[in-house]
C-alpha atoms as a PDB file:
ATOM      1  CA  UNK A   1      54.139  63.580  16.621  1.00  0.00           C
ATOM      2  CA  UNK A   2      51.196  64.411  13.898  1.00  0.00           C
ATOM      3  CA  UNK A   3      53.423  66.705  12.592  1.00  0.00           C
ATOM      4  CA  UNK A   4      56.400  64.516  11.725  1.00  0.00           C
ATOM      5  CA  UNK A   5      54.460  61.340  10.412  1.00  0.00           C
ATOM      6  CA  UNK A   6      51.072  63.073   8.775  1.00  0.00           C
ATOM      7  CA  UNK A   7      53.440  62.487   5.182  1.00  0.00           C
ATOM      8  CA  UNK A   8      54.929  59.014   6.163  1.00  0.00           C
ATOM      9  CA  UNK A   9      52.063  57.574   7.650  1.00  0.00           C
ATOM     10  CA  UNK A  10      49.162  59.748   6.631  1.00  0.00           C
ATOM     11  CA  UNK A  11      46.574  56.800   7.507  1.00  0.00           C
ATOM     12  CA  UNK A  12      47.949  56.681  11.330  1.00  0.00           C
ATOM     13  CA  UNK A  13      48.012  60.081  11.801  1.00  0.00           C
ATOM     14  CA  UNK A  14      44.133  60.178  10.924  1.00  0.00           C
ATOM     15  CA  UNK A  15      43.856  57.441  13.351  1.00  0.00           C
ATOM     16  CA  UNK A  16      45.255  59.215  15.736  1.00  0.00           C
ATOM     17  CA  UNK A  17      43.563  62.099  15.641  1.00  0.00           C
ATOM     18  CA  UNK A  18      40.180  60.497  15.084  1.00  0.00           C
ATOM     19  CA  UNK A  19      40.705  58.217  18.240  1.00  0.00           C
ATOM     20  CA  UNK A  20      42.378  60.472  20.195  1.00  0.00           C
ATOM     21  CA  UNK A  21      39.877  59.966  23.273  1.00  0.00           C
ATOM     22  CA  UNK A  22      40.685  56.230  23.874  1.00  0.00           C
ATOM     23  CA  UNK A  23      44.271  56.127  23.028  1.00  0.00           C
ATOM     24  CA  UNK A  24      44.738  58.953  25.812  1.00  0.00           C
ATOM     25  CA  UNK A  25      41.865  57.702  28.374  1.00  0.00           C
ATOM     26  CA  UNK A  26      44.505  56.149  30.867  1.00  0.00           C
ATOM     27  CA  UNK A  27      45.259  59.796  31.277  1.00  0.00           C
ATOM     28  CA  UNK A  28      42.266  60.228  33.025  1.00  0.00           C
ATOM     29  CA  UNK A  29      43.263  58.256  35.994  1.00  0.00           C
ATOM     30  CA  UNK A  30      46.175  59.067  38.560  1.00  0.00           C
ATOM     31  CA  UNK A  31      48.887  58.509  38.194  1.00  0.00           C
ATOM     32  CA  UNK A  32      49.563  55.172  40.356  1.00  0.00           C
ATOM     33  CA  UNK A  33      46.896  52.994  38.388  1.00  0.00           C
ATOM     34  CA  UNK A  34      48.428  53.900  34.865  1.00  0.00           C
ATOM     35  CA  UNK A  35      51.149  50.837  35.247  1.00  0.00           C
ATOM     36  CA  UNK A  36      48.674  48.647  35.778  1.00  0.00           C
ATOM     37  CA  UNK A  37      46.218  50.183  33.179  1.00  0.00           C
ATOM     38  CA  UNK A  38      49.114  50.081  30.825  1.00  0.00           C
ATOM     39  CA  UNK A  39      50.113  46.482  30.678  1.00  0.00           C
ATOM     40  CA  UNK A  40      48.681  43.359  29.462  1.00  0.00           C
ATOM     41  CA  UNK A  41      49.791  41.279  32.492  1.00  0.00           C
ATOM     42  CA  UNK A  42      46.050  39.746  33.614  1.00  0.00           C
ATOM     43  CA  UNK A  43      44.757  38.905  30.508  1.00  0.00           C
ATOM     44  CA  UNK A  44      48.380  37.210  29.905  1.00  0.00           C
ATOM     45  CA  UNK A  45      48.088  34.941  33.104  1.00  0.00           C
ATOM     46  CA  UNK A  46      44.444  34.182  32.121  1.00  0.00           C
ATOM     47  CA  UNK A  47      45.768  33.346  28.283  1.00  0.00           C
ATOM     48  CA  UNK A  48      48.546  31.209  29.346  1.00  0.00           C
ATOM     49  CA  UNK A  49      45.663  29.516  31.993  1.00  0.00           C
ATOM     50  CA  UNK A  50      43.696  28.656  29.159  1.00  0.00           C
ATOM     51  CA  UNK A  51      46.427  27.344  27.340  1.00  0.00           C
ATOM     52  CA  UNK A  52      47.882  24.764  30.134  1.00  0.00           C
ATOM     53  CA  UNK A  53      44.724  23.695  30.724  1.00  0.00           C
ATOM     54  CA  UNK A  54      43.852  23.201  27.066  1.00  0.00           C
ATOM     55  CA  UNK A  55      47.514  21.215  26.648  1.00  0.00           C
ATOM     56  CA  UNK A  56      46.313  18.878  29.050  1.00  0.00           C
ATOM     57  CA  UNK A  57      43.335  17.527  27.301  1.00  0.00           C
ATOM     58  CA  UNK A  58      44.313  17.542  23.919  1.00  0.00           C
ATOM     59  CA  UNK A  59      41.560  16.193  21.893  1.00  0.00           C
ATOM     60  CA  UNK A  60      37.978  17.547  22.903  1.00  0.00           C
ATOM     61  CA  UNK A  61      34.865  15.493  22.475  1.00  0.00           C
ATOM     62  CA  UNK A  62      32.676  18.365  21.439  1.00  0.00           C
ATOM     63  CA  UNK A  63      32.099  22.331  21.499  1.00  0.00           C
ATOM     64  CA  UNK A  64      30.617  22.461  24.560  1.00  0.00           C
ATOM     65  CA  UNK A  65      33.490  20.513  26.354  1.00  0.00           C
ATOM     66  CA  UNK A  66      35.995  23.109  24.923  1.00  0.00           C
ATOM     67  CA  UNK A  67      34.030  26.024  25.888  1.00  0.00           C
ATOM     68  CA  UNK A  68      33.814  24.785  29.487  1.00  0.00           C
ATOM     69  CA  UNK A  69      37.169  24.328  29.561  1.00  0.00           C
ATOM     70  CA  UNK A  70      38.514  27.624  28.380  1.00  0.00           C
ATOM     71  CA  UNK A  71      35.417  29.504  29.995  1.00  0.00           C
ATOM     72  CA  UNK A  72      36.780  27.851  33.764  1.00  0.00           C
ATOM     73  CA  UNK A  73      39.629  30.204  34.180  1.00  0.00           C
ATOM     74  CA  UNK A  74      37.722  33.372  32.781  1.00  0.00           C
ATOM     75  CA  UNK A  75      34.592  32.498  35.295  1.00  0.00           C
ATOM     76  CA  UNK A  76      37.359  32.014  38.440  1.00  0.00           C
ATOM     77  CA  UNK A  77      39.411  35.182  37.188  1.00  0.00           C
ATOM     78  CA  UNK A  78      36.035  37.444  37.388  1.00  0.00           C
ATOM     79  CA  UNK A  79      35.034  36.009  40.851  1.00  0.00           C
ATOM     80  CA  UNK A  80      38.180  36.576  42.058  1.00  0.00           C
ATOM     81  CA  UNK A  81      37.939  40.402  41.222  1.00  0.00           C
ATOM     82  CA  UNK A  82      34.154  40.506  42.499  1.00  0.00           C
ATOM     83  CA  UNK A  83      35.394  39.162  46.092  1.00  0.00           C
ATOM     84  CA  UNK A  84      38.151  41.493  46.606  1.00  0.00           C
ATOM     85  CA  UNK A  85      41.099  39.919  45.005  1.00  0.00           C
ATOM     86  CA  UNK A  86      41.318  42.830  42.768  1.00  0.00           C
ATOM     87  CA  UNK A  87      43.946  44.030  40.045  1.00  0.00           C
ATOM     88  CA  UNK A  88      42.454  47.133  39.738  1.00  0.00           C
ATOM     89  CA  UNK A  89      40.759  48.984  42.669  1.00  0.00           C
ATOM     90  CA  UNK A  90      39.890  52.641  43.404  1.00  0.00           C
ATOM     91  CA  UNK A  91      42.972  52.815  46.526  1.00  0.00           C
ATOM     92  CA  UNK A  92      45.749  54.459  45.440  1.00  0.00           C
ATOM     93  CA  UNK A  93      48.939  51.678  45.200  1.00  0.00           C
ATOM     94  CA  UNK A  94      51.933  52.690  47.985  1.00  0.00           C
ATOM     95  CA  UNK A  95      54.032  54.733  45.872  1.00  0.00           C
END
């Protein structure tokens, strides 16, 4: 792949190569938690959370109020992975 962009996209190439490490770290784990490494699908749910709760209100009376408001979802989210509810988890998914 470095090969056939490094003259298109010399930039991105460098990128690549320089950040090699974190772009390939889902390697690291096996091979049943890289679908759920790979997606976005949590921190969707908790974004679209934030959002319906936020269409709701509207009009907020001050920062605090919005940042209790948007924080409510984030706060329930982590305690759900803290008590078990978890996403990700060191068992092996049924394959």
């Amino acid at each position: 792949m470095v090969e056939v962009y490094a003259i298109t996209y010399p930039m991105v190439v460098d990128k690549l190569g320089h950040y090699a490490d974190f772009l390939l770290a889902c390697f690291a784990f096996p091979d049943g938690h890289r679908d759920r490494l790979r997606t976005t699908n949590a921190l969707g749910r908790l974004n679209r959370e934030i959002a319906r709760r936020s269409d709701v209100v509207h009009i907020f009376p001050n920062v605090p109020a919005r940042l209790r408001l948007v924080a409510a979802p984030a706060v329930e989210w982590a305690e759900d992975w803290t008590t078990g509810k978890r996403y990700l988890d060191m068992e092996l998914p049924n394959e």
